[in-house]
PDB file of N, CA and C in Angstrom:
ATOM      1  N   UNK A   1     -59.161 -33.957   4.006  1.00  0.00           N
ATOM      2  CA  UNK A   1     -58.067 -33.285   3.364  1.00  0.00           C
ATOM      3  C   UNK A   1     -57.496 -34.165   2.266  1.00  0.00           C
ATOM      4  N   UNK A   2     -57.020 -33.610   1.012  1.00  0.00           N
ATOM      5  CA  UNK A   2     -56.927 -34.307   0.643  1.00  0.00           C
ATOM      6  C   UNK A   2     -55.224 -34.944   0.445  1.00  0.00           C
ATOM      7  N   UNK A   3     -54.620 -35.919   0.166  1.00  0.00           N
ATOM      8  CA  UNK A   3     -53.042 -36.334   0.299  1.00  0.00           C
ATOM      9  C   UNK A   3     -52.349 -35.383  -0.812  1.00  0.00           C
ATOM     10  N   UNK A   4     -51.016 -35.594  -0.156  1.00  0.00           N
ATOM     11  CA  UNK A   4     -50.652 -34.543  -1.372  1.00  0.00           C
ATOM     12  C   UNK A   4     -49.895 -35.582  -1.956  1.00  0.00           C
ATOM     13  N   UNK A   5     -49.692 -34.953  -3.329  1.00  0.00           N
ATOM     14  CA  UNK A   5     -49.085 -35.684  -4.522  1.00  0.00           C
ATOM     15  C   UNK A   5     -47.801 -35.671  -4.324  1.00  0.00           C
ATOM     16  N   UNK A   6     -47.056 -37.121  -4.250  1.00  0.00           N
ATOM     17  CA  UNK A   6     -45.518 -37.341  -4.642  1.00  0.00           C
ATOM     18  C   UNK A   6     -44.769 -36.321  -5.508  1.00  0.00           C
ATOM     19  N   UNK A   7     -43.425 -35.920  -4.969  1.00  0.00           N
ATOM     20  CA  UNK A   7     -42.995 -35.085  -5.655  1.00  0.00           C
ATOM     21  C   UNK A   7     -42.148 -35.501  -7.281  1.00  0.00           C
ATOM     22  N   UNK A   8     -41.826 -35.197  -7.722  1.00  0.00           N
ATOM     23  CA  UNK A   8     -41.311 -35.635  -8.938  1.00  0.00           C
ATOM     24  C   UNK A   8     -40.182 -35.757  -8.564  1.00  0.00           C
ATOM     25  N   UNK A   9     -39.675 -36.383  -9.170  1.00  0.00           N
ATOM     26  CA  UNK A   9     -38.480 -37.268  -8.998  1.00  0.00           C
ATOM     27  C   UNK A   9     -37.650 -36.413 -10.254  1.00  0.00           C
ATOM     28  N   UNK A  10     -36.490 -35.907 -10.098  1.00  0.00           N
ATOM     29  CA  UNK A  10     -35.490 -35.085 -10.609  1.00  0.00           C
ATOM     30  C   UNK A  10     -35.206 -35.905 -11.751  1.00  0.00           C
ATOM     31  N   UNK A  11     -34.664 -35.494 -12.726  1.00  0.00           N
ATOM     32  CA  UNK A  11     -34.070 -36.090 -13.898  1.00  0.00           C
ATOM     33  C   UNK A  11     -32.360 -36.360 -13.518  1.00  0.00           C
ATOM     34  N   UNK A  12     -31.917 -37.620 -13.613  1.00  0.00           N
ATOM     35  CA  UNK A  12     -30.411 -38.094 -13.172  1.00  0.00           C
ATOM     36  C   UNK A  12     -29.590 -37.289 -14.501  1.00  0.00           C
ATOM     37  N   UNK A  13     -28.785 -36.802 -13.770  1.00  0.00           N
ATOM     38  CA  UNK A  13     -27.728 -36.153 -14.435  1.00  0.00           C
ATOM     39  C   UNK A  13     -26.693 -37.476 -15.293  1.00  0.00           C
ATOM     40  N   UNK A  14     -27.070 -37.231 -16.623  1.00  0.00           N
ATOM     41  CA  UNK A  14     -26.474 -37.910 -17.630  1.00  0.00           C
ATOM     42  C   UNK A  14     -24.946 -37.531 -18.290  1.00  0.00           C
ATOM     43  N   UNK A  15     -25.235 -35.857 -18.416  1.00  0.00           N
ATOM     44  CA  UNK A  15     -24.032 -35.325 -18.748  1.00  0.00           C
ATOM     45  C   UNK A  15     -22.802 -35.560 -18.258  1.00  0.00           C
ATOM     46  N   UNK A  16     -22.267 -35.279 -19.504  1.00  0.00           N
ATOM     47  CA  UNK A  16     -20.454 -35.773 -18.795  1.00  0.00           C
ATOM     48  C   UNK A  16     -19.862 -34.449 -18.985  1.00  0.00           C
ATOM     49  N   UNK A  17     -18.968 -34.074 -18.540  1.00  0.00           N
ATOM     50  CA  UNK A  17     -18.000 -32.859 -17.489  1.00  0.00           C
ATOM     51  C   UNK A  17     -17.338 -32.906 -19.484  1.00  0.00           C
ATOM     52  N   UNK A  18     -17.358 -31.306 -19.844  1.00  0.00           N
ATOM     53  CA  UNK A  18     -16.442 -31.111 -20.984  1.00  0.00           C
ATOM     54  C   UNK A  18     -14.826 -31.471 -20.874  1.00  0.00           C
ATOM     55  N   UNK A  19     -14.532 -31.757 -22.142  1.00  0.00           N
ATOM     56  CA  UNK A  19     -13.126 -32.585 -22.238  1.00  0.00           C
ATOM     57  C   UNK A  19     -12.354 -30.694 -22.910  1.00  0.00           C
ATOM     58  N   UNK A  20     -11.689 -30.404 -21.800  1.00  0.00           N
ATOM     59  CA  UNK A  20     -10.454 -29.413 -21.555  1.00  0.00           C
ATOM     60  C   UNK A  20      -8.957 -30.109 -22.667  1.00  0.00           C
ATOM     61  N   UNK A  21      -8.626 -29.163 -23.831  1.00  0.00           N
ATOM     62  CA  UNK A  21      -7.710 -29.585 -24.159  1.00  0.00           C
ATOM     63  C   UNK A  21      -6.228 -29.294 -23.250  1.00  0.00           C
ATOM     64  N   UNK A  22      -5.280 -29.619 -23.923  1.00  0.00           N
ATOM     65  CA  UNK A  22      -4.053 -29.434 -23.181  1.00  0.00           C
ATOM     66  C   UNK A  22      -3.479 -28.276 -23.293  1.00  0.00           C
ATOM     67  N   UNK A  23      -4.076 -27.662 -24.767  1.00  0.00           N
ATOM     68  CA  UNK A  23      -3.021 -26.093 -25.256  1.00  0.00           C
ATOM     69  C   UNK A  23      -4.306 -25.316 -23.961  1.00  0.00           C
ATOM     70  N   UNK A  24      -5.621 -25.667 -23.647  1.00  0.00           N
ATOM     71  CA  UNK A  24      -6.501 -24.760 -22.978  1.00  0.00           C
ATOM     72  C   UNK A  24      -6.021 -24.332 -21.364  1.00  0.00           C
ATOM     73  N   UNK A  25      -5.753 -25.733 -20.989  1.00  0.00           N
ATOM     74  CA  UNK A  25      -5.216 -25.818 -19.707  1.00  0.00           C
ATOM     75  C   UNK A  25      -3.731 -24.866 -19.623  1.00  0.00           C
ATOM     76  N   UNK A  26      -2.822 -25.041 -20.483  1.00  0.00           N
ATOM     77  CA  UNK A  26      -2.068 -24.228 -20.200  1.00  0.00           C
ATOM     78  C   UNK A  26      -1.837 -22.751 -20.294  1.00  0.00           C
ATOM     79  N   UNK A  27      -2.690 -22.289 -21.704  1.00  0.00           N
ATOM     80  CA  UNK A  27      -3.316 -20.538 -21.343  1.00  0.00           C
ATOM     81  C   UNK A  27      -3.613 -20.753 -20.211  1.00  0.00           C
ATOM     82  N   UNK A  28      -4.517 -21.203 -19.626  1.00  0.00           N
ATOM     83  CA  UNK A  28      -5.258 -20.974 -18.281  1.00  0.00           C
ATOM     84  C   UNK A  28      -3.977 -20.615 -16.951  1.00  0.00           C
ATOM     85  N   UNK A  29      -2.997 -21.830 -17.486  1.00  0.00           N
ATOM     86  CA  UNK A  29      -2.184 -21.680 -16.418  1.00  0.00           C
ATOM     87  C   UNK A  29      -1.005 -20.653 -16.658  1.00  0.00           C
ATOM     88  N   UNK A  30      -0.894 -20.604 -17.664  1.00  0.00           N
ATOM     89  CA  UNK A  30      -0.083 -19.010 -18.117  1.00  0.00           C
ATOM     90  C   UNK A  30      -0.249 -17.750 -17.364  1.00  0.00           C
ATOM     91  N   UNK A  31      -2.374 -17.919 -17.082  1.00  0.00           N
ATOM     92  CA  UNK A  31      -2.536 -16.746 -17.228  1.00  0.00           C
ATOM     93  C   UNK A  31      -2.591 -16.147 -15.607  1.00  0.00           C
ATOM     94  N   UNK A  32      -2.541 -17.572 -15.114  1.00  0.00           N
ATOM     95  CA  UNK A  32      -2.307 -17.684 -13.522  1.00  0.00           C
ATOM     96  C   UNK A  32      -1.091 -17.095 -13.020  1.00  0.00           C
ATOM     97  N   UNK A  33      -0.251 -17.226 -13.409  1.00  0.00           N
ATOM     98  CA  UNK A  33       1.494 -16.955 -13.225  1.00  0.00           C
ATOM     99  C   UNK A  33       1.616 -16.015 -13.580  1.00  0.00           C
ATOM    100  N   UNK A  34       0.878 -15.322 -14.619  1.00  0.00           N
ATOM    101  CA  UNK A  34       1.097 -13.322 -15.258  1.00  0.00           C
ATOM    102  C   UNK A  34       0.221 -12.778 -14.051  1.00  0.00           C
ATOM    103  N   UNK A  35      -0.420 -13.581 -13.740  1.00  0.00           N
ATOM    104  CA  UNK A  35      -1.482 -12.186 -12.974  1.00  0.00           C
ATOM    105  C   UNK A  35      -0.946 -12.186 -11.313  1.00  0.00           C
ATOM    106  N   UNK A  36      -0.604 -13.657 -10.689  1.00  0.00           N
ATOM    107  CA  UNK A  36       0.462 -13.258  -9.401  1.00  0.00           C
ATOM    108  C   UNK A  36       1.394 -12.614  -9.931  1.00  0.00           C
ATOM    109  N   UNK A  37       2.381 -12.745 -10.429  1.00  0.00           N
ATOM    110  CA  UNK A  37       3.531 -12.261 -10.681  1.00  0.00           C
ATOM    111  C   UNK A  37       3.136 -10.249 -10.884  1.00  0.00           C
ATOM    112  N   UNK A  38       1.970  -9.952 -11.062  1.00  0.00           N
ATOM    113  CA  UNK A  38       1.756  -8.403 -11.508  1.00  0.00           C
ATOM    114  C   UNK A  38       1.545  -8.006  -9.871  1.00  0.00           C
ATOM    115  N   UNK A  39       1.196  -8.984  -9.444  1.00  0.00           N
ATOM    116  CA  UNK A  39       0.610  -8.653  -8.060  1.00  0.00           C
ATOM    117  C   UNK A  39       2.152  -8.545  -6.869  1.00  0.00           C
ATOM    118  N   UNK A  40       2.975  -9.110  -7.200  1.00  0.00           N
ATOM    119  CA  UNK A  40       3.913  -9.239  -6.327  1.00  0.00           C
ATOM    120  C   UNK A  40       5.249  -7.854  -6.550  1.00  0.00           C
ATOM    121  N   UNK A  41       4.414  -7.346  -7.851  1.00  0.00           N
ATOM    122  CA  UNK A  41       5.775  -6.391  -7.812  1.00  0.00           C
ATOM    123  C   UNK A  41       5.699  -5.386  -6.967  1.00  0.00           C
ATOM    124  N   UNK A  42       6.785  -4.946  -6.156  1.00  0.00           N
ATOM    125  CA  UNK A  42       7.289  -4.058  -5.332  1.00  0.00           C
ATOM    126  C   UNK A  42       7.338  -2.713  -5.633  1.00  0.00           C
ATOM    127  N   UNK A  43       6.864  -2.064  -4.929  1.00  0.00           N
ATOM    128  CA  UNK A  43       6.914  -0.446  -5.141  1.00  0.00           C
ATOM    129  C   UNK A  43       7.819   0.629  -5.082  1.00  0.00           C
ATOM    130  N   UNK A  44       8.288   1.033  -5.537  1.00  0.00           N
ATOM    131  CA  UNK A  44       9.712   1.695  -5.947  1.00  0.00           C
ATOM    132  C   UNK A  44       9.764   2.994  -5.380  1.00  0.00           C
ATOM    133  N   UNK A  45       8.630   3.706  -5.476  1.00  0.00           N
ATOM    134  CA  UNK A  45       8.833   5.370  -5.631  1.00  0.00           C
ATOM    135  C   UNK A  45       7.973   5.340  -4.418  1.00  0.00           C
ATOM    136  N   UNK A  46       8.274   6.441  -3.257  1.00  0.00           N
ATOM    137  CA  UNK A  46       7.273   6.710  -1.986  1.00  0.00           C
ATOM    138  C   UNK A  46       7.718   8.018  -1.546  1.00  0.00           C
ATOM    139  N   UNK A  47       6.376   8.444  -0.897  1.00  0.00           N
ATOM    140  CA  UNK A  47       6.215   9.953  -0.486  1.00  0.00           C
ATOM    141  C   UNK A  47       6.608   9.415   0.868  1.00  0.00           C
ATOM    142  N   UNK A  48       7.192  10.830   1.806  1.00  0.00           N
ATOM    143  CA  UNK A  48       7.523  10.732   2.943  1.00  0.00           C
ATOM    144  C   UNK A  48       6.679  11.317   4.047  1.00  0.00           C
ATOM    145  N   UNK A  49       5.789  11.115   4.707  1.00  0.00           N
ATOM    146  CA  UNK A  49       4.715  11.742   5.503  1.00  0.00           C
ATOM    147  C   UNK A  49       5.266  12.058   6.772  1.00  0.00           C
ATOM    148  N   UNK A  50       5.022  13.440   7.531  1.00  0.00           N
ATOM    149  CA  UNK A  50       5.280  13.356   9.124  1.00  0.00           C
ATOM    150  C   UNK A  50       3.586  13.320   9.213  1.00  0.00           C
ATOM    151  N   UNK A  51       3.682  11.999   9.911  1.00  0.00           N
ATOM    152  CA  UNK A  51       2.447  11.823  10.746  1.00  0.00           C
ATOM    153  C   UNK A  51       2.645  12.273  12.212  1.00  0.00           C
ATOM    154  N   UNK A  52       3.165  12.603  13.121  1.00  0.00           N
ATOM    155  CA  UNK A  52       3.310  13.017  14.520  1.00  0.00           C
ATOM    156  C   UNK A  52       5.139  13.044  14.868  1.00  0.00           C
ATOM    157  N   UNK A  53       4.765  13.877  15.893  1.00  0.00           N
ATOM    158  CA  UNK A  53       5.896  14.231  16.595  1.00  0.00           C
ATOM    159  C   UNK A  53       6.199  13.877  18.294  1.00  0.00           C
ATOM    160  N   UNK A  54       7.400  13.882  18.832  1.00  0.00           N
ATOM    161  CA  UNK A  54       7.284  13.493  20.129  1.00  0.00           C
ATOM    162  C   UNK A  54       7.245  15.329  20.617  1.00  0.00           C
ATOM    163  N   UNK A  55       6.439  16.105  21.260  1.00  0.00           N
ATOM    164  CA  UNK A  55       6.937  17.404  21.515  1.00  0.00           C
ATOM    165  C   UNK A  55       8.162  17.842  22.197  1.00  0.00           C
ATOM    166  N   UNK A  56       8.894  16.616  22.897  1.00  0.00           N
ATOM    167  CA  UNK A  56      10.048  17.491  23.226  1.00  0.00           C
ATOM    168  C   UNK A  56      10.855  17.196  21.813  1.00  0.00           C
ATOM    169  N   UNK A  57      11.025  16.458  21.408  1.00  0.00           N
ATOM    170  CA  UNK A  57      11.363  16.422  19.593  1.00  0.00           C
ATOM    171  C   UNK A  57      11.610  18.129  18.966  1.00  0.00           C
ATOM    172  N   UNK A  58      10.313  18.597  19.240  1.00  0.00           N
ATOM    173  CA  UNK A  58       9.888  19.389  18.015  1.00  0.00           C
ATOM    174  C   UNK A  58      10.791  20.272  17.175  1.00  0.00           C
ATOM    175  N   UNK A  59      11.376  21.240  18.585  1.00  0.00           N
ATOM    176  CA  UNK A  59      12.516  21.718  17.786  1.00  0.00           C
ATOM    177  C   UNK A  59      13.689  21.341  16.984  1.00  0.00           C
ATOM    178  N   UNK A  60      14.059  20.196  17.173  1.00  0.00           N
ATOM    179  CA  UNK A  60      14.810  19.605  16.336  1.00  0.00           C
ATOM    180  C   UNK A  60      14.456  19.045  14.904  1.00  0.00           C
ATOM    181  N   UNK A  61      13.699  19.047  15.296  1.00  0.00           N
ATOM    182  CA  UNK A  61      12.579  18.360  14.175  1.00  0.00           C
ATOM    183  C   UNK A  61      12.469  19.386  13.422  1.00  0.00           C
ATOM    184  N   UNK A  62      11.881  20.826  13.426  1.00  0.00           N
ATOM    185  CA  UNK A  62      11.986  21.762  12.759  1.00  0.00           C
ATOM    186  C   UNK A  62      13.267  22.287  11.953  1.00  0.00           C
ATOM    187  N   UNK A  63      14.076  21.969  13.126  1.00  0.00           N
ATOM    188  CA  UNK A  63      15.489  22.723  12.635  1.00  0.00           C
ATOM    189  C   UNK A  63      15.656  21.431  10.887  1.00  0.00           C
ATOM    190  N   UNK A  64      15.043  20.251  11.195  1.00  0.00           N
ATOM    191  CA  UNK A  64      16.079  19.175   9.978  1.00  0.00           C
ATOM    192  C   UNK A  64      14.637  19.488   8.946  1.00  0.00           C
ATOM    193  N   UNK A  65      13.699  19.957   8.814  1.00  0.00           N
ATOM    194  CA  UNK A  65      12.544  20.389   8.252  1.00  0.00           C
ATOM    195  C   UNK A  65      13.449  21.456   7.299  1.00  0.00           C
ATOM    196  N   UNK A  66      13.889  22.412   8.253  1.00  0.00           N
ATOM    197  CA  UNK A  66      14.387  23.682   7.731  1.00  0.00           C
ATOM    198  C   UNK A  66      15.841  23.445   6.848  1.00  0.00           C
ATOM    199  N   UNK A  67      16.365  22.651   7.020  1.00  0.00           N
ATOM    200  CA  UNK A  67      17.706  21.854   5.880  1.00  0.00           C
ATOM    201  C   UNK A  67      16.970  21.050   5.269  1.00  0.00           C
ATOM    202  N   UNK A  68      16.107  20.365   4.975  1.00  0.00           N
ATOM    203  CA  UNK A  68      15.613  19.661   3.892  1.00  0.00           C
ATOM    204  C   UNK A  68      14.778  20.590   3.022  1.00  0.00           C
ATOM    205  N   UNK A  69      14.639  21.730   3.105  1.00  0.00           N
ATOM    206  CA  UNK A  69      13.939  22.138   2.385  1.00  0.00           C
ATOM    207  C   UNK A  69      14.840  23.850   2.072  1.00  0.00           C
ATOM    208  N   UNK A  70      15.247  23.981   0.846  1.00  0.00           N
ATOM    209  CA  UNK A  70      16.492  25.124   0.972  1.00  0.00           C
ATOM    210  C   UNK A  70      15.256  26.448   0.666  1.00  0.00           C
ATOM    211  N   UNK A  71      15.596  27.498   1.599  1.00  0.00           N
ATOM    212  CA  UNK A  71      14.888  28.190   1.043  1.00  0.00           C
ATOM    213  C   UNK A  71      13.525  28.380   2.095  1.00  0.00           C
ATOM    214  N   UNK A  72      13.042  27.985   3.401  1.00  0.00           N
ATOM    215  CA  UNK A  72      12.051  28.038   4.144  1.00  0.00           C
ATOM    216  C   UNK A  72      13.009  28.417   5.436  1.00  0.00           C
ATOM    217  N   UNK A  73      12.231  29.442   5.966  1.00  0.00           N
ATOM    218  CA  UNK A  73      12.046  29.998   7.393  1.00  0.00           C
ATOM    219  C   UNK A  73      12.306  29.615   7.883  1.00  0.00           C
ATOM    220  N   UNK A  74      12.764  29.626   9.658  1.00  0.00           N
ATOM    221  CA  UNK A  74      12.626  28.919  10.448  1.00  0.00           C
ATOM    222  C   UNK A  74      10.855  29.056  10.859  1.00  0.00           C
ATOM    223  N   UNK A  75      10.386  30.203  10.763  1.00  0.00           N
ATOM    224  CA  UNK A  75       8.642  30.533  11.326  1.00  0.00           C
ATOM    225  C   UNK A  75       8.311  29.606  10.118  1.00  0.00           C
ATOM    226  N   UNK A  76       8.784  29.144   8.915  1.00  0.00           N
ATOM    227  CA  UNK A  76       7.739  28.422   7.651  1.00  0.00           C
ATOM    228  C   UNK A  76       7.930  26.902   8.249  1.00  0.00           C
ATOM    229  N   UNK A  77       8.916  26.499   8.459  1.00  0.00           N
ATOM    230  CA  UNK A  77       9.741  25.257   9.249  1.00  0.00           C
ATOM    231  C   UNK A  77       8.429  24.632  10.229  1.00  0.00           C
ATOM    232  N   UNK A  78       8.792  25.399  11.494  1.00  0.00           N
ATOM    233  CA  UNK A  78       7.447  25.576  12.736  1.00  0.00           C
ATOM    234  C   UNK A  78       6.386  25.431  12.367  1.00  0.00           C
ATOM    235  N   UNK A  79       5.396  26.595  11.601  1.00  0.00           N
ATOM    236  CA  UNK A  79       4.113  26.226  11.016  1.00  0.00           C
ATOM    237  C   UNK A  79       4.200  25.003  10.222  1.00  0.00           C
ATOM    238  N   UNK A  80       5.292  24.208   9.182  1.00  0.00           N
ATOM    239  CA  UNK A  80       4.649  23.176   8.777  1.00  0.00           C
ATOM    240  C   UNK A  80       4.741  21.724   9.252  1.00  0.00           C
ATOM    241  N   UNK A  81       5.651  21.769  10.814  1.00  0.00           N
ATOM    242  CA  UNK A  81       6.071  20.618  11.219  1.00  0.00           C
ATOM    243  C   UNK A  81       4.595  20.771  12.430  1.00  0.00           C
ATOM    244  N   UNK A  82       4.172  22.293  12.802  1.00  0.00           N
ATOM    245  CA  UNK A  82       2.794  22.070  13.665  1.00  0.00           C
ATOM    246  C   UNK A  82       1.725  21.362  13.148  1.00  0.00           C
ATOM    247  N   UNK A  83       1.844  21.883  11.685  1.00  0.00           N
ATOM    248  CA  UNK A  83       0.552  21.416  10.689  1.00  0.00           C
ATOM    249  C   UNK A  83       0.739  19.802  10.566  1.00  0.00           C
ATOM    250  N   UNK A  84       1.091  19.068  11.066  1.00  0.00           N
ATOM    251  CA  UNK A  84       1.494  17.219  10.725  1.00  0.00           C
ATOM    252  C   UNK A  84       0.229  17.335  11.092  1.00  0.00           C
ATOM    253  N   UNK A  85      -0.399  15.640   9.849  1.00  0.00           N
ATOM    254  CA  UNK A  85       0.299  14.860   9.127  1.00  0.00           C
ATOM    255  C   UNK A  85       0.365  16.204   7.667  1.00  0.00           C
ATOM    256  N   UNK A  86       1.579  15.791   7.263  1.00  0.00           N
ATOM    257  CA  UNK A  86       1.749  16.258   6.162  1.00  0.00           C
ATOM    258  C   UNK A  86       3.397  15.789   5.473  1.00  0.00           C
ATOM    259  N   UNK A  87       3.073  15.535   4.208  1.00  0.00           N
ATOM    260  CA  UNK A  87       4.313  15.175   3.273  1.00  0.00           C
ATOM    261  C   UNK A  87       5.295  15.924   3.208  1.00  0.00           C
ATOM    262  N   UNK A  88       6.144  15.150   3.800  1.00  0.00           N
ATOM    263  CA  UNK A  88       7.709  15.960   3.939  1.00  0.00           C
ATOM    264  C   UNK A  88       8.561  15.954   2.561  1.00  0.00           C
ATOM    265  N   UNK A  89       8.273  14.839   1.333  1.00  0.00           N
ATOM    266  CA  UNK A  89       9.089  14.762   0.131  1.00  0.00           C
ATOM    267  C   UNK A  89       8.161  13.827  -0.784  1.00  0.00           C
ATOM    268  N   UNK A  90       7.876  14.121  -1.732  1.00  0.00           N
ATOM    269  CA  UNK A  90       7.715  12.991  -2.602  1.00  0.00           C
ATOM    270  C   UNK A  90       7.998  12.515  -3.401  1.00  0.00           C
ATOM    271  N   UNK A  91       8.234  11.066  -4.054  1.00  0.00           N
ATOM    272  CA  UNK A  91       8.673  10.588  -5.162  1.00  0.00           C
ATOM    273  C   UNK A  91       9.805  10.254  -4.888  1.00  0.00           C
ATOM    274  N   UNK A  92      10.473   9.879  -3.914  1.00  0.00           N
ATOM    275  CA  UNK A  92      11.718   9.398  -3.607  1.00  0.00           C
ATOM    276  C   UNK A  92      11.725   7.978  -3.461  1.00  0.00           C
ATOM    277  N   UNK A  93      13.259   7.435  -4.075  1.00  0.00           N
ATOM    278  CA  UNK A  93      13.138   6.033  -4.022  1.00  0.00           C
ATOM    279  C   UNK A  93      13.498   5.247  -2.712  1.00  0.00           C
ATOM    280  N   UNK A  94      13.067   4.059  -2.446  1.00  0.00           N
ATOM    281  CA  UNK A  94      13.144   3.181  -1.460  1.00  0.00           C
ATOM    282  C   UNK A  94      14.174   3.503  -0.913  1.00  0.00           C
ATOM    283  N   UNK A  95      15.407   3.913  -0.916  1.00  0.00           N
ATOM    284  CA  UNK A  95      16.864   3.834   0.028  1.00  0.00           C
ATOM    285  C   UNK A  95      16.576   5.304   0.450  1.00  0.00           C
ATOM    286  N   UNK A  96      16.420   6.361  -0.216  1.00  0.00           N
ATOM    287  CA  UNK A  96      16.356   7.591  -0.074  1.00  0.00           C
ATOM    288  C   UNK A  96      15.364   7.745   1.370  1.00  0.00           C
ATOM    289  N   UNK A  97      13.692   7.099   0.641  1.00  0.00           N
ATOM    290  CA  UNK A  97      12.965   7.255   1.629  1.00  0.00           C
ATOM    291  C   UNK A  97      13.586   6.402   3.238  1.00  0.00           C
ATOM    292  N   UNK A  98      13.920   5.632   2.853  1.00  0.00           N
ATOM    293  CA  UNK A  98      14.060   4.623   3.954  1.00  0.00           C
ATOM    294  C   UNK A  98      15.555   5.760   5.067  1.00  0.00           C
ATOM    295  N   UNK A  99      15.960   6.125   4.504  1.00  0.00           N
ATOM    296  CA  UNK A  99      17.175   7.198   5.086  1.00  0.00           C
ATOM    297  C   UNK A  99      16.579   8.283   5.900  1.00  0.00           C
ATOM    298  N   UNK A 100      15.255   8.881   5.050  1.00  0.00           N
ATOM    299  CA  UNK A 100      14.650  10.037   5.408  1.00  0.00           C
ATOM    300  C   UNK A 100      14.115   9.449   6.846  1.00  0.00           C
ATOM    301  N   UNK A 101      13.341   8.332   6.614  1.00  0.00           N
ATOM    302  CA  UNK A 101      12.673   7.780   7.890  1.00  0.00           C
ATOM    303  C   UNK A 101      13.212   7.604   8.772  1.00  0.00           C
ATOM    304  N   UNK A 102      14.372   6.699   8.606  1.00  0.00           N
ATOM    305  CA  UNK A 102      16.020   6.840   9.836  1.00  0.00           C
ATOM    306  C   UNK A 102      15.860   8.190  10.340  1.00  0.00           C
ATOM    307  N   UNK A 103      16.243   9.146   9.854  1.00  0.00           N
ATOM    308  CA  UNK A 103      16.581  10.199  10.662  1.00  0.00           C
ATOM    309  C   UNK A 103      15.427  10.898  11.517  1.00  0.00           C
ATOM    310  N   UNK A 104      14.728  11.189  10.365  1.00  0.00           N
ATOM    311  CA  UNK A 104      13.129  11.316  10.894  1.00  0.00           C
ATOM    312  C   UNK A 104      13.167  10.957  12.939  1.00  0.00           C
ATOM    313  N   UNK A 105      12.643   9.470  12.458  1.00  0.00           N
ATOM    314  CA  UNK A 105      12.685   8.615  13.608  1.00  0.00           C
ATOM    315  C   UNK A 105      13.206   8.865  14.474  1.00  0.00           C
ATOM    316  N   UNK A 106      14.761   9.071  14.372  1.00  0.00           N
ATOM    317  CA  UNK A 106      16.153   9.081  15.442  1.00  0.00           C
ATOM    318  C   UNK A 106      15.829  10.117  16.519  1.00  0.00           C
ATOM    319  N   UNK A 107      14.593  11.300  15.183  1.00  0.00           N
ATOM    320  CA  UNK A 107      14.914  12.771  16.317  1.00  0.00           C
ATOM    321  C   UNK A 107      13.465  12.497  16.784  1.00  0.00           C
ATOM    322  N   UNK A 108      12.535  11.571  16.773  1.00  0.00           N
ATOM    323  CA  UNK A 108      11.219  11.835  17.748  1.00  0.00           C
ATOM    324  C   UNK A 108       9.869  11.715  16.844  1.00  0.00           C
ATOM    325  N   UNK A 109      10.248  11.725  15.263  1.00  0.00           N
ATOM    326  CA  UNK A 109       9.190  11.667  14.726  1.00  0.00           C
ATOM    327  C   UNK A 109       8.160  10.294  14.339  1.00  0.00           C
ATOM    328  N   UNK A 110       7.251  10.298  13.826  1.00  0.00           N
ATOM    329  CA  UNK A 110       6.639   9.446  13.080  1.00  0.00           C
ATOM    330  C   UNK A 110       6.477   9.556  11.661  1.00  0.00           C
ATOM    331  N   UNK A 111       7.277   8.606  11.130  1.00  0.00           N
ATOM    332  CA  UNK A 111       7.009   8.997   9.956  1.00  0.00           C
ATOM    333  C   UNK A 111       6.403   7.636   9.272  1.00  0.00           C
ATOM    334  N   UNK A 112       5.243   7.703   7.936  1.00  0.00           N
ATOM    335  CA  UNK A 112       4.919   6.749   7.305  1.00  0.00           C
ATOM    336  C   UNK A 112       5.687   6.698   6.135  1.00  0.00           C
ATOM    337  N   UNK A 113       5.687   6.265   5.253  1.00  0.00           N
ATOM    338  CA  UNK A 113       5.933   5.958   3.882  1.00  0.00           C
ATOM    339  C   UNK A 113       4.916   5.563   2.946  1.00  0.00           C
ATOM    340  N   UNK A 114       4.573   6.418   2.575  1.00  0.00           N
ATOM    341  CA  UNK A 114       3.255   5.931   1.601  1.00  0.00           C
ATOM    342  C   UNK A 114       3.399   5.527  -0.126  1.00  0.00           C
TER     343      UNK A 114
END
């Protein structure tokens, strides 16, 4: 058989690491601080979802269905608090939603905030 041939021996890294100016480094770091900062902003506007109900809840639950919404049934009320998950309001701001959910809650529901 015959030996096998030594492998080649790599070429030593001569190069030197590029010289970064100071105006470069700081775009760079500018651009670090714009792009968390886009990431951290808070969401303002949210839809109100009934995801579930407790069933002894329900009727009550219907009845505050049927005042939040002027103008629906008590039978339109029923069918749409049976039909959950489904959006109870949308586009309401953080205190509003956060109120809706309070009450929501108080009488048996589940509600998300999306």
């Amino acid at each position: 058989m015959p030996a096998a041939a030594p492998a080649a021996a790599a070429p030593a890294a001569t190069e030197e690491a590029p010289v970064v100016s100071a105006e470069v480094l700081q775009c760079c770091r500018s651009l670090i601080v714009i792009t968390s900062q886009e990431k951290v902003k808070e969401k303002t506007v949210f839809n109100v979802k009934l995801e579930s109900f407790d069933a002894g809840a329900k009727s009550k639950i219907i009845r505050e269905v049927k005042t939040l919404v002027p103008g629906l049934t008590l039978i339109d009320a029923k069918k749409f608090v049976e039909s959950a998950p489904k959006i109870l309001r949308e586009n309401l701001s953080k205190e509003d939603a956060e109120k809706m959910k309070k009450t929501f809650t108080d009488l048996g529901a589940v509600i998300v905030l999306e």
